[in-house]
Each structure stands twice: as C-alpha cells, then as structure tokens.
C-alpha atoms as a PDB file:
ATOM      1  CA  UNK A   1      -6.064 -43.336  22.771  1.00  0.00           C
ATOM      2  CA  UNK A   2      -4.863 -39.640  23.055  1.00  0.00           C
ATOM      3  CA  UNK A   3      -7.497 -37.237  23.071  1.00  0.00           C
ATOM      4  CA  UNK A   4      -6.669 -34.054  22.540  1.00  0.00           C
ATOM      5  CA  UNK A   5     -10.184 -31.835  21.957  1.00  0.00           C
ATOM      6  CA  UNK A   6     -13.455 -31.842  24.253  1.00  0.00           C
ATOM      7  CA  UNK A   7     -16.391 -30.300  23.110  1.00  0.00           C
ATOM      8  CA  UNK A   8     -19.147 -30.067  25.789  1.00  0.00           C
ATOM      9  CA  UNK A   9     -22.823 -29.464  25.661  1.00  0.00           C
ATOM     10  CA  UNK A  10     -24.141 -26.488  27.377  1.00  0.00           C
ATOM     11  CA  UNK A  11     -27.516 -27.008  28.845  1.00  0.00           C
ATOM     12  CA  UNK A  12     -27.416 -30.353  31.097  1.00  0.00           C
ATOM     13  CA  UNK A  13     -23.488 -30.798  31.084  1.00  0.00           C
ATOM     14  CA  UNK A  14     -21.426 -27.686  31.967  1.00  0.00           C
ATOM     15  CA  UNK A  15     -24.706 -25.085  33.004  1.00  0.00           C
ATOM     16  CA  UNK A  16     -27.535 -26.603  35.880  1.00  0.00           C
ATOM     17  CA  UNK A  17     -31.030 -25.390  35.238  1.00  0.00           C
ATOM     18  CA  UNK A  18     -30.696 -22.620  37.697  1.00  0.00           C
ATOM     19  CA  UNK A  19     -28.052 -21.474  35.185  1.00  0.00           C
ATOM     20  CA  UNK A  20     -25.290 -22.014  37.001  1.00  0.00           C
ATOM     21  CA  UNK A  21     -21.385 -23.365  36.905  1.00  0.00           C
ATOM     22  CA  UNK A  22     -20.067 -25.675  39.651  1.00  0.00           C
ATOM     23  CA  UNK A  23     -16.666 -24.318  40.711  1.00  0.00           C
ATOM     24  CA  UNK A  24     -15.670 -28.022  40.708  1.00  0.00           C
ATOM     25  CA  UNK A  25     -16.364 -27.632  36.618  1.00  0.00           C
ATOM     26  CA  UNK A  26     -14.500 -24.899  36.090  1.00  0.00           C
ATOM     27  CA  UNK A  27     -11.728 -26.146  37.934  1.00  0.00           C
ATOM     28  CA  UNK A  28     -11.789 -29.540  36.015  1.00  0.00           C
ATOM     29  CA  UNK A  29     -11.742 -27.425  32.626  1.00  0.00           C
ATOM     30  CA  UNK A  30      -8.402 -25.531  33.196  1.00  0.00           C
ATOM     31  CA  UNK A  31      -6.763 -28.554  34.248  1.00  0.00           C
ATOM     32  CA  UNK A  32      -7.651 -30.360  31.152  1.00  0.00           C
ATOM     33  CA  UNK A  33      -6.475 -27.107  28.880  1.00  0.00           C
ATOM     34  CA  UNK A  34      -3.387 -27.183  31.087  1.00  0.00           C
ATOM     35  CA  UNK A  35      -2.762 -30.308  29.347  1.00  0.00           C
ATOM     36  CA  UNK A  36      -2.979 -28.840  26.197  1.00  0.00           C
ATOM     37  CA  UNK A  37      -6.000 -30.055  25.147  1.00  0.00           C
ATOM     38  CA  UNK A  38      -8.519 -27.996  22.959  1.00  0.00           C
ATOM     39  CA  UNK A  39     -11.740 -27.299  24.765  1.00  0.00           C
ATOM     40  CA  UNK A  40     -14.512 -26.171  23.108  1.00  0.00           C
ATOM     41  CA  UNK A  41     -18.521 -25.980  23.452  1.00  0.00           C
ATOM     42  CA  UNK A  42     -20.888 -27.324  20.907  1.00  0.00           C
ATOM     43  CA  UNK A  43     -24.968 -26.077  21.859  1.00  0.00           C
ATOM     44  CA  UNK A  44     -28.720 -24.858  20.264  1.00  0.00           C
ATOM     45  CA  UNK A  45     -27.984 -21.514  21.823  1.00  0.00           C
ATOM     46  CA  UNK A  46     -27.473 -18.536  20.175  1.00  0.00           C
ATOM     47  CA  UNK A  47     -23.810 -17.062  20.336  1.00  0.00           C
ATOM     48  CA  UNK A  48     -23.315 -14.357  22.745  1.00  0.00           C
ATOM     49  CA  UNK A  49     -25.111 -16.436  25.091  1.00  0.00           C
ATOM     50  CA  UNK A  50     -22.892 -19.464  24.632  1.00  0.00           C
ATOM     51  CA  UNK A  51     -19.723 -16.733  24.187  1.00  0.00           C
ATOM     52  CA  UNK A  52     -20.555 -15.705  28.179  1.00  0.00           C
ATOM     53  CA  UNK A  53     -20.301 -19.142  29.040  1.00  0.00           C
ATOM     54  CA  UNK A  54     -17.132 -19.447  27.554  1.00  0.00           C
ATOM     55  CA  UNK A  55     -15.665 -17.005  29.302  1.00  0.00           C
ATOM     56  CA  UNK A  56     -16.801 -17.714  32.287  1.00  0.00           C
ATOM     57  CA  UNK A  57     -14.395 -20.936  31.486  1.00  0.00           C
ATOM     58  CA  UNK A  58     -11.776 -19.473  30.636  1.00  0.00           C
ATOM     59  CA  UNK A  59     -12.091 -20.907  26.521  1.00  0.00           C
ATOM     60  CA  UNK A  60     -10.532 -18.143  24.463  1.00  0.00           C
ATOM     61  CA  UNK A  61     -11.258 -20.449  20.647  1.00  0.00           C
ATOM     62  CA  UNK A  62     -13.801 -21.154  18.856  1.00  0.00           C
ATOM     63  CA  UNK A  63     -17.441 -22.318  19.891  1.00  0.00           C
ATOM     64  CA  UNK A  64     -19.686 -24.218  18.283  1.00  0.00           C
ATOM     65  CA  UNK A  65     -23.310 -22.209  18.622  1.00  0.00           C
ATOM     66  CA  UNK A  66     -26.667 -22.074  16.680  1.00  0.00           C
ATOM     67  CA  UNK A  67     -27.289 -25.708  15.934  1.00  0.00           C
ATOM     68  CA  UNK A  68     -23.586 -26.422  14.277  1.00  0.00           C
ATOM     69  CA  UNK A  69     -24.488 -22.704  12.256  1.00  0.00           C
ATOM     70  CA  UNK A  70     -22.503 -20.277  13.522  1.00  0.00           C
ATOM     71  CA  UNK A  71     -18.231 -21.093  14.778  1.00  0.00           C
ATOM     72  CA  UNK A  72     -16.473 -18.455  15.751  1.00  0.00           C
ATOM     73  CA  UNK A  73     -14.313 -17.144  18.739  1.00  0.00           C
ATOM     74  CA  UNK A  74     -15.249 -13.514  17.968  1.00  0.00           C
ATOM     75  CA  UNK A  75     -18.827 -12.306  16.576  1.00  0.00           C
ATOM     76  CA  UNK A  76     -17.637 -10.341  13.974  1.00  0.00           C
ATOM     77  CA  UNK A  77     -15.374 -13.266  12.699  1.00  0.00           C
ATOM     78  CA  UNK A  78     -16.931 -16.090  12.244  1.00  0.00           C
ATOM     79  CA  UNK A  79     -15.118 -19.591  10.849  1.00  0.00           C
ATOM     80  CA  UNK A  80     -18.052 -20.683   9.427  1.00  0.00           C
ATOM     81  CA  UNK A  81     -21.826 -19.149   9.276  1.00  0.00           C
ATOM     82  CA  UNK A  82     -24.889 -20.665   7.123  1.00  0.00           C
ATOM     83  CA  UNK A  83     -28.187 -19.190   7.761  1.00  0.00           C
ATOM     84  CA  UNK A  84     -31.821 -19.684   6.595  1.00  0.00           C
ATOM     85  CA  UNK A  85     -32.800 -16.958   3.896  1.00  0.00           C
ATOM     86  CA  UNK A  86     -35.239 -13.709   4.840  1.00  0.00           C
ATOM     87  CA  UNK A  87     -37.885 -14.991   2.439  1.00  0.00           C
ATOM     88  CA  UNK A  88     -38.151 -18.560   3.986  1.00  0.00           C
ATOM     89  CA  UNK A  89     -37.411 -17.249   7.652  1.00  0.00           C
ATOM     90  CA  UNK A  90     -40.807 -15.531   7.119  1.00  0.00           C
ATOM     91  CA  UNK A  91     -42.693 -18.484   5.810  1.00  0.00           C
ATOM     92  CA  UNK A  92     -41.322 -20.524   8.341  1.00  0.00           C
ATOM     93  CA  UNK A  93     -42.544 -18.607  11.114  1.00  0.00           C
ATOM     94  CA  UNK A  94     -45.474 -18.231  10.148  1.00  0.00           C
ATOM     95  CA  UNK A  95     -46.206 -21.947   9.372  1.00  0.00           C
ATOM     96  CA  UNK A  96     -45.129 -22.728  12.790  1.00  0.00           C
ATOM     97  CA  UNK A  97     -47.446 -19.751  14.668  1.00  0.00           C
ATOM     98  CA  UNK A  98     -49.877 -21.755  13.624  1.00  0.00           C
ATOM     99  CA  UNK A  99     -48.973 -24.017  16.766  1.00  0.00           C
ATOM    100  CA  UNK A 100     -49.715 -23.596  19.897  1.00  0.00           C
ATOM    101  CA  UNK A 101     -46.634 -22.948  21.349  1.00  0.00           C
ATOM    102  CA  UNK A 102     -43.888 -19.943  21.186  1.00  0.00           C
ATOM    103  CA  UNK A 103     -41.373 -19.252  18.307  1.00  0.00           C
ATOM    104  CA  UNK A 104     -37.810 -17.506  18.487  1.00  0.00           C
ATOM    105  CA  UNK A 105     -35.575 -16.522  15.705  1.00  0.00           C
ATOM    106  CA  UNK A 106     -31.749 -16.848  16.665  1.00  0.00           C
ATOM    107  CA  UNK A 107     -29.453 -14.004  15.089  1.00  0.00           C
ATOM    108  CA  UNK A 108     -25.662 -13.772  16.338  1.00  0.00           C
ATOM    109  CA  UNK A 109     -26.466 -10.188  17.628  1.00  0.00           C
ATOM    110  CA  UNK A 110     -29.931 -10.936  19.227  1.00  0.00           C
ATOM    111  CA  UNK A 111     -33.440 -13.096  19.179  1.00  0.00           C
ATOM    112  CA  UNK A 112     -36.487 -12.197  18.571  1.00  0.00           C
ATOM    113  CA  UNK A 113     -39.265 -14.122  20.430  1.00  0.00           C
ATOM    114  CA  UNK A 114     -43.150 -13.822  20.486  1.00  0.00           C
ATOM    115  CA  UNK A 115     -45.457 -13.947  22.794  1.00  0.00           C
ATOM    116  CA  UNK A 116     -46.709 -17.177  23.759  1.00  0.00           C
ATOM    117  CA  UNK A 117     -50.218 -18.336  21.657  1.00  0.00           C
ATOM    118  CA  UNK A 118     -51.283 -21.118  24.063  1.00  0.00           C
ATOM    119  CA  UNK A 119     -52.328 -21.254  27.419  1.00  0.00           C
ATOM    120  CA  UNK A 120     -49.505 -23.104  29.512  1.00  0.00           C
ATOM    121  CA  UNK A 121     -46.628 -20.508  29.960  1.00  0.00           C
ATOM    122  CA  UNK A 122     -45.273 -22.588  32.605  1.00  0.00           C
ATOM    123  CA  UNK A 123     -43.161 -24.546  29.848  1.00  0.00           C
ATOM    124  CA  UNK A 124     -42.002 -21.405  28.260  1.00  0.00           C
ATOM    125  CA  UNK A 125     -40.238 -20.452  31.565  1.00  0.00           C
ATOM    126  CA  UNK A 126     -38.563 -23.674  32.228  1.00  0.00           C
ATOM    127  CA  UNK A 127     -37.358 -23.762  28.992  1.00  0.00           C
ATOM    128  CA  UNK A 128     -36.351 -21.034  27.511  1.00  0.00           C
ATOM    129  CA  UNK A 129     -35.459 -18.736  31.087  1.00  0.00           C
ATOM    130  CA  UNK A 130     -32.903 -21.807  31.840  1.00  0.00           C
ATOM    131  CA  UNK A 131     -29.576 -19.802  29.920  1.00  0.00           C
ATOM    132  CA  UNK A 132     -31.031 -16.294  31.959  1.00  0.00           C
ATOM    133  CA  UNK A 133     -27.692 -15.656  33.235  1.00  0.00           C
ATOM    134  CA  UNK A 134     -26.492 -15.649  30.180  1.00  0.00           C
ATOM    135  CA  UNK A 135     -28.411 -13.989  28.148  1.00  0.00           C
ATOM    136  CA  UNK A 136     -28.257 -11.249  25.436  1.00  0.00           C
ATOM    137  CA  UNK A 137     -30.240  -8.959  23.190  1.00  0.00           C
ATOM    138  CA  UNK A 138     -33.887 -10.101  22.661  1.00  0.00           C
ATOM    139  CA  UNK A 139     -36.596  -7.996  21.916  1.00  0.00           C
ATOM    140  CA  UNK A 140     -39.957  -9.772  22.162  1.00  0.00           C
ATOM    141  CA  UNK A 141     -42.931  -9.205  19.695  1.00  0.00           C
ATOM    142  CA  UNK A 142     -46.781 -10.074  19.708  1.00  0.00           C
ATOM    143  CA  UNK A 143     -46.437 -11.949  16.092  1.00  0.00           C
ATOM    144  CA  UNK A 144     -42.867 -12.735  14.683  1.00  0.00           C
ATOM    145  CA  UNK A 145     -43.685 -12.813  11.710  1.00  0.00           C
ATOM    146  CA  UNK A 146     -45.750  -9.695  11.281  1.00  0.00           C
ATOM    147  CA  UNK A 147     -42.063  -7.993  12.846  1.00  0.00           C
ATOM    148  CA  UNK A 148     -40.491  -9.607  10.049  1.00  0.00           C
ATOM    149  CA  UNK A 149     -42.835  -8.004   7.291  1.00  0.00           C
ATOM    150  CA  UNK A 150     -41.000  -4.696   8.590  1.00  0.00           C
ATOM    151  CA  UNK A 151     -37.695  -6.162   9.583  1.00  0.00           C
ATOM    152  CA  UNK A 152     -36.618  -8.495   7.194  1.00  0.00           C
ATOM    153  CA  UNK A 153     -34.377 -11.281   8.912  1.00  0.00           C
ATOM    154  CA  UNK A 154     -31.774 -14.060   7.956  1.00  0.00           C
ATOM    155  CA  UNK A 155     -31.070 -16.403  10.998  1.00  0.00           C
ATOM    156  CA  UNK A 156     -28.714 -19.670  11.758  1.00  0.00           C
ATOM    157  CA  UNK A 157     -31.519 -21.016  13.448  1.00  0.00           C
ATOM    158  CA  UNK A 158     -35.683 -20.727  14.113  1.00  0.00           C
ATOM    159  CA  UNK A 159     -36.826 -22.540  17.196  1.00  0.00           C
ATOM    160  CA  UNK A 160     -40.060 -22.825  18.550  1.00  0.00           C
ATOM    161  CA  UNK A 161     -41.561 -24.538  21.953  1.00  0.00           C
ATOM    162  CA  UNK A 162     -44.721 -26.489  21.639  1.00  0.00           C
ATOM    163  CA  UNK A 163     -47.792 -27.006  23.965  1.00  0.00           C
ATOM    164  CA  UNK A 164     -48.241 -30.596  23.088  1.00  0.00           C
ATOM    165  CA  UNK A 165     -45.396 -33.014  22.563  1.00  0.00           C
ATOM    166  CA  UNK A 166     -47.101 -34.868  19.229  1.00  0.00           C
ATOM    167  CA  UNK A 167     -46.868 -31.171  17.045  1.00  0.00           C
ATOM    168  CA  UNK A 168     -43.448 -31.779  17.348  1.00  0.00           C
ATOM    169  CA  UNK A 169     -42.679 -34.878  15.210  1.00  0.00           C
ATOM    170  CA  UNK A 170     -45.818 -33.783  12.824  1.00  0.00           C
ATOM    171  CA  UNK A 171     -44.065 -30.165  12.568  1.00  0.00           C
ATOM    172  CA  UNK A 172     -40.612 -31.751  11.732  1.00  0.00           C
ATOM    173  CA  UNK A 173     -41.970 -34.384   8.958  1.00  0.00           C
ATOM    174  CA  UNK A 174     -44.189 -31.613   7.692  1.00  0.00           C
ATOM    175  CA  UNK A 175     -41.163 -28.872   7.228  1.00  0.00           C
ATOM    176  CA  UNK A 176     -39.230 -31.835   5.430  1.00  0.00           C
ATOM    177  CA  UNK A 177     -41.984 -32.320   2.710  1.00  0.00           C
ATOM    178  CA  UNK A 178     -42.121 -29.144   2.309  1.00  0.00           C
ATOM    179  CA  UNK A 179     -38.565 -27.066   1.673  1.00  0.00           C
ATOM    180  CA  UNK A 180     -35.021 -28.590   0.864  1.00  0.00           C
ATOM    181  CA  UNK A 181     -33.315 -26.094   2.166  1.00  0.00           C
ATOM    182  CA  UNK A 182     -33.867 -26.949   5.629  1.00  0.00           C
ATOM    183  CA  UNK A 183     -33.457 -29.068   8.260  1.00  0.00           C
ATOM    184  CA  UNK A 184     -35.689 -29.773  11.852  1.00  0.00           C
ATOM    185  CA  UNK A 185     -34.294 -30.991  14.502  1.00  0.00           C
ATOM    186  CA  UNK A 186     -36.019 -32.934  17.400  1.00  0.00           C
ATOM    187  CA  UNK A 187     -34.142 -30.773  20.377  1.00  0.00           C
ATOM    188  CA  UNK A 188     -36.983 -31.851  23.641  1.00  0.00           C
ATOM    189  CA  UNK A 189     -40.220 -33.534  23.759  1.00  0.00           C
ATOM    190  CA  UNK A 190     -41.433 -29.823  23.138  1.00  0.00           C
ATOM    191  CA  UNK A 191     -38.722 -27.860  21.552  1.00  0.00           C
ATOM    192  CA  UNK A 192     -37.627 -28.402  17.947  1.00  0.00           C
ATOM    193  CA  UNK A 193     -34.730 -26.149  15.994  1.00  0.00           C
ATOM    194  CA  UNK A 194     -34.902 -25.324  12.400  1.00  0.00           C
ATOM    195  CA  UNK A 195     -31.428 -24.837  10.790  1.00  0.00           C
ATOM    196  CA  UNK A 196     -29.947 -24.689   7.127  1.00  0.00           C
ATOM    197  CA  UNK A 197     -29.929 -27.663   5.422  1.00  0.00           C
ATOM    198  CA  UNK A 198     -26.932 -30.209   6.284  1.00  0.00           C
ATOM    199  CA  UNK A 199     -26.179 -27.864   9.441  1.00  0.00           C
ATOM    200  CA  UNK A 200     -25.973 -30.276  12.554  1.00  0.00           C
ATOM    201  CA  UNK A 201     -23.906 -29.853  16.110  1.00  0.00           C
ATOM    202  CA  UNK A 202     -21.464 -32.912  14.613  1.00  0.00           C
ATOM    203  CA  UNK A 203     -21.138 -31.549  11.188  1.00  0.00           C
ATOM    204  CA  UNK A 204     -19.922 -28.302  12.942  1.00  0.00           C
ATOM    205  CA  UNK A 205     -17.665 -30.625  15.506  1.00  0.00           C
ATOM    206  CA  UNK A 206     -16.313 -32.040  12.575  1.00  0.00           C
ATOM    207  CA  UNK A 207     -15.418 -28.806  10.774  1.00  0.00           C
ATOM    208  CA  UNK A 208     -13.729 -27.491  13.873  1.00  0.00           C
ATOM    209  CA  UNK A 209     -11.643 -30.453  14.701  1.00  0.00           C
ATOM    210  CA  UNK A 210     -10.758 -30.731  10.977  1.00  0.00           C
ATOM    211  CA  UNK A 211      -9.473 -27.158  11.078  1.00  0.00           C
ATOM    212  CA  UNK A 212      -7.422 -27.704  13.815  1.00  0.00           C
ATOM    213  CA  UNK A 213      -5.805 -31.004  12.321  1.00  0.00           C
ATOM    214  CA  UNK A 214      -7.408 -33.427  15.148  1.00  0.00           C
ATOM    215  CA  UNK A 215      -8.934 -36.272  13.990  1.00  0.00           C
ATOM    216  CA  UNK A 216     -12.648 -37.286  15.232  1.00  0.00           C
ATOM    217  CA  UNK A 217     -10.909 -40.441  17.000  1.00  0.00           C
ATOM    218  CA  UNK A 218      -9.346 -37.971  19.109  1.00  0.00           C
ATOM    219  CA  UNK A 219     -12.437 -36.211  20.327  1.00  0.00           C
ATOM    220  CA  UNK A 220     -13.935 -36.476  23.363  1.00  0.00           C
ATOM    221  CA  UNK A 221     -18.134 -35.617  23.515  1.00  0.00           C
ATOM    222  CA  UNK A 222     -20.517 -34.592  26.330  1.00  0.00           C
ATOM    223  CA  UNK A 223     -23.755 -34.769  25.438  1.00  0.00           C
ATOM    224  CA  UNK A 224     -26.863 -34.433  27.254  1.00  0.00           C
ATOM    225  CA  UNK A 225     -29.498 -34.016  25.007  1.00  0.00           C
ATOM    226  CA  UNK A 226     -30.969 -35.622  21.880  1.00  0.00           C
ATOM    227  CA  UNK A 227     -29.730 -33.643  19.415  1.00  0.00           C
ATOM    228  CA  UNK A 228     -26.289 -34.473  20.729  1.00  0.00           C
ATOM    229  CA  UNK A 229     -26.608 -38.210  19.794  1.00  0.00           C
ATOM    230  CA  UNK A 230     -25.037 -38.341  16.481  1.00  0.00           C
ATOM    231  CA  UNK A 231     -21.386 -36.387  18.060  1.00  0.00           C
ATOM    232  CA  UNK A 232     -21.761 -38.853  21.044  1.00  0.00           C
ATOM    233  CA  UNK A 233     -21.738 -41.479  18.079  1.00  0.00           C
ATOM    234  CA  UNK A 234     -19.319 -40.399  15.839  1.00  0.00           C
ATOM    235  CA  UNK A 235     -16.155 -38.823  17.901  1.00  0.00           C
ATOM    236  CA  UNK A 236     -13.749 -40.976  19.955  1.00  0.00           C
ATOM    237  CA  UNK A 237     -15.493 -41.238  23.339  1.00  0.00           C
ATOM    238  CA  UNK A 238     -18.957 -40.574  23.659  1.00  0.00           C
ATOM    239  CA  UNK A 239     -19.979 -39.456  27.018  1.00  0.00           C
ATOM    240  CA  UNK A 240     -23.608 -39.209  28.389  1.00  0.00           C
ATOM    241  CA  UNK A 241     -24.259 -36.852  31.528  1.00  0.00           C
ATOM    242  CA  UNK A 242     -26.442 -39.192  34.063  1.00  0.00           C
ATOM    243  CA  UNK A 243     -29.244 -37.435  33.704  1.00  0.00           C
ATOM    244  CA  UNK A 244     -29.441 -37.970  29.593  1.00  0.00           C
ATOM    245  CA  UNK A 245     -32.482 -39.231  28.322  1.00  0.00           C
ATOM    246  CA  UNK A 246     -32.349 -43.176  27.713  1.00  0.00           C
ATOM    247  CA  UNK A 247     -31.938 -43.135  24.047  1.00  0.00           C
ATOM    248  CA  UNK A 248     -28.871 -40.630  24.360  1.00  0.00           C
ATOM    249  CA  UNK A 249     -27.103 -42.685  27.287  1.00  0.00           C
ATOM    250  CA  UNK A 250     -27.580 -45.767  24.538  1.00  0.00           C
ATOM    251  CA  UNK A 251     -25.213 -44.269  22.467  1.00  0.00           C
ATOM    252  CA  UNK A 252     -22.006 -43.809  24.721  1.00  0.00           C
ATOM    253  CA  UNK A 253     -19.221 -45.004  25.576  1.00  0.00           C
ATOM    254  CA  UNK A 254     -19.369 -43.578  29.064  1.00  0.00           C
ATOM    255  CA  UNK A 255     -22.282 -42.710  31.354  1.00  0.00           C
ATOM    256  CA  UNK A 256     -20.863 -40.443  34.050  1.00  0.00           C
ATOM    257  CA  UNK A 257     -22.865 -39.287  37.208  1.00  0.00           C
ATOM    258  CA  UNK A 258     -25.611 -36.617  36.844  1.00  0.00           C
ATOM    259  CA  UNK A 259     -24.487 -33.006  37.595  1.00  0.00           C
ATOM    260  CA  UNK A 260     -25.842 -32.859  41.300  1.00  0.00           C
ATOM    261  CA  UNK A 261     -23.034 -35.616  41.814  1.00  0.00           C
ATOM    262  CA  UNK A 262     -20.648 -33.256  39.618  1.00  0.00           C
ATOM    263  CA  UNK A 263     -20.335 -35.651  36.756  1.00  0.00           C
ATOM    264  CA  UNK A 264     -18.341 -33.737  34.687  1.00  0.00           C
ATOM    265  CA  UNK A 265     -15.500 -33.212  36.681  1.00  0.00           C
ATOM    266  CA  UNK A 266     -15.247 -36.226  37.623  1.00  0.00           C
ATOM    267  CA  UNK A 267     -15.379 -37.360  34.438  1.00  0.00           C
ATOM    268  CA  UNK A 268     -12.921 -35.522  32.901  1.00  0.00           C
ATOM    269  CA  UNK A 269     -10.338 -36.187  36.116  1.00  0.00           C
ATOM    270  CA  UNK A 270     -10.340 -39.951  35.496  1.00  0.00           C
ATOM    271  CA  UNK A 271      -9.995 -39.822  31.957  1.00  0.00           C
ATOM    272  CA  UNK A 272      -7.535 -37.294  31.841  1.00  0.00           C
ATOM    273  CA  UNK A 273      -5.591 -38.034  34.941  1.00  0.00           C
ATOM    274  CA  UNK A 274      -2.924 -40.580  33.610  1.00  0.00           C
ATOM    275  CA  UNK A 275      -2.880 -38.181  30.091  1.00  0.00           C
ATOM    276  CA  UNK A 276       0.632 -36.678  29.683  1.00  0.00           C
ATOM    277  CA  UNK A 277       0.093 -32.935  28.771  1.00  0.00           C
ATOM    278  CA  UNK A 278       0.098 -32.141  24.979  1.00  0.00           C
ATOM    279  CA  UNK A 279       3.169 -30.378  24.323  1.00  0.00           C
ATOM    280  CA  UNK A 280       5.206 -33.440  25.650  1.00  0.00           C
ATOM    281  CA  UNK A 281       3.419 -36.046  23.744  1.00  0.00           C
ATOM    282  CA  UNK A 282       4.473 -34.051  20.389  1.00  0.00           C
ATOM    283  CA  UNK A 283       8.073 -33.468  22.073  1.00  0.00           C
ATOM    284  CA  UNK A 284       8.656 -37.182  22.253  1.00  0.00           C
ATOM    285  CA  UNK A 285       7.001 -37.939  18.907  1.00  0.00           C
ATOM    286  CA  UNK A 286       4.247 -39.651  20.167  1.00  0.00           C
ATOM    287  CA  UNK A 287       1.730 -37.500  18.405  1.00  0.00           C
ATOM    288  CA  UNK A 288       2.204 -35.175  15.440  1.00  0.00           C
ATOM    289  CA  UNK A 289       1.748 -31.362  15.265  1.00  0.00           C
END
C-alpha cells in the first residue's frame, strides 16, 4: 500500500508531558512531507494551541482540532466548524459543576476554565498544564456558568476533569439520555469531552482526507489515547504509541516504541523508508492525482 496522509495525535505521540518535541520528531516529519505526503494533526485541544504545534513542524494545511469540530489551516477560515449552541453550552456546564472536578469551555479564540470544586488539584495540573507551551487565551472564572449568564458562549467542545474516575462513565450515559444534540466522549479515566452531535476525531479525518481526494486506505494513524481508537480502526494503518493504553494498542496494526525510545520517528522511518516520494508515483502512473 501507498500511503500518502498521516495524521498524528498530539498529546502522547508528537508532544511528551513536559510539553515538548524531540528534534528526532521533527526531523522524521519533514522527511516524510519531503515525500509528498500530507501530514496533518488530529487532537481534543483547542486550535491555536494545536496551530503552535503545527508550526513548530513545519505543517502549513489543515489540522484537525476540538474533538473532529473545528479544521482549518487559518482561524478565521475554517473548512469545517460545528459547535454546541449558547443555550445548551449553559445547561451543560452547569449539569457538570455539579461534579467534583473542573470544567473548560473550548472556543477557537480562547477557553474559559473554572476554578477547581474538589479537593485534589494535583490532577488538574497534570492534566490540563501538559500543552503549557502551547498555550493560548484563557481567562479563568470562579463558576463557568455564572460567566456565561453575562457572556453568552457557543463552543466546538466542553470538557471537564473529574475527581473520581466512576463520574465519568455515569456523566457520559447521563448527557446521552438527556440531549440529542450531543455527544460525550470518554477522553482519560478522568477527563471526558462534550462535542456536537456526530462530531468525532475520525469523522473529521475522514472529511479531510475526502477533501483532499485520499482515500482512508491510504491513511496512516497515530493514536495514543482512547478517543483515538475508532481512526486507529478505520484508516489504512493503525499505529499505537507504546505507551497507549491496552485497549487502544488492541486495535492496531502497529505498536511502535514509547516516546522515551522515540517511537515515532522510528516509526515513520521504517514505514516510509522504501516509499518513493509522491510526485513520482503520480509521474509514472502508479497513483492518480
């Protein structure tokens, strides 16, 4: 098989949880779009955060941020944008500050977070400080939802960060009786990500990859995380950082070594190695334009 797009996770795959990028990584991503082949990143975080990474690589098209809600290569013009509605942003949020735990509300030009209503704060900064090199706008709040009553707010994405694991599967099944117009997504044993209904990271893959006439067999996915399962299902090659939960490295096609090992370059060096470049595959007619 030809493969001629990669889409890569963020948190766990390209970025370390000191938030940082292995020079070995960014080396191994230019010499895979010197081949011609489309790189892009698919994550949970917001844009401009996940627009800084890009750069920092070097990957001038579109990115797939918010969940799957928001694709664009520039802010202002996006290829595709769905968000969740003021009115049910509010009621939302304030379902879910009912929780002990923390919520944020992820707008393309900046979050807005509140303050923490339980009494571990240690989880909030290892999860949520993790993209600090990265990050953009965010104004923080006592209660999110009392800042909405003022500032009304339609966002690609809520997310909140629970205290205790269990609230998460009992907040997800609860939000599903409860409004159609949503969906929650499982992100962590303590994080879960709210997004408009039918909005997932492989639905936005797929509408990507579809607008740049490559098929999904030709798609190449590195995943690290659990809501990264279904793309590590559904493209070509699935690919599963070593230090993936089990049920994600189930899924793949190819477990590479964890990121202290640099598993991602060497990854994408042995499968790309014996790839002629792009251009010269559709000069000799062995792919189409």
């Amino acid at each position: 098989m030809i493969y001629r797009m990669m889409a890569l996770n963020i948190d766990g795959s390209v970025v370390n949880e000191n938030g940082k990028i292995a020079k070995e990584t960014k080396e191994a991503i230019e010499y895979v779009q010197n081949k011609g082949v489309q790189v892009t990143l698919i994550t949970s975080r917001n844009f401009a955060s996940a627009r800084k990474v890009a750069k920092a690589l070097k990957i001038d098209g579109p990115i797939i941020t918010h969940g799957g809600a928001y694709i664009a290569a520039e802010r202002d013009r996006p290829l595709y944008v769905r968000k969740i509605s003021e009115a049910l942003t509010y009621e939302i949020t304030q379902f879910l500050e009912g929780f002990p735990g923390q919520v944020q509300l992820s707008h393309e030009k900046q979050s807005i977070v509140g303050k923490a209503n339980n009494q571990s704060k240690l989880t909030s900064t290892l999860s949520w400080d993790r993209d600090s090199r990265f990050l953009y706008s965010k104004q923080y709040v006592n209660v999110v939802s009392d800042h909405l009553l003022e500032n009304p707010l339609a966002v690609p994405k809520i997310s909140v960060l629970l205290e205790h694991k269990e609230d998460v599967w009992d907040i997800a099944a609860s939000l599903k009786g409860m409004y159609e117009e949503v969906d929650a997504i499982p992100t962590s044993e303590h994080t879960l990500d709210i997004l408009p209904k039918g909005v997932s990271k492989l639905r936005g893959l797929l509408y990507l990859s579809e607008r740049l006439g490559i098929r999904k067999e030709q798609i190449v996915m590195v995943g690290a995380g659990i809501d990264d399962v279904d793309a590590i299902r559904c493209c070509g090659l699935g690919v599963a950082m070593g230090e993936a939960p089990r049920e994600v490295k189930a899924h793949a096609d190819w477990v590479t070594r964890s990121q202290d090992l640099k598993g991602l370059p060497y990854f994408i060096t042995e499968l790309f190695r014996k790839q002629h470049p792009i251009p010269f595959l559709k000069k000799m007619n062995i792919i189409r334009s």
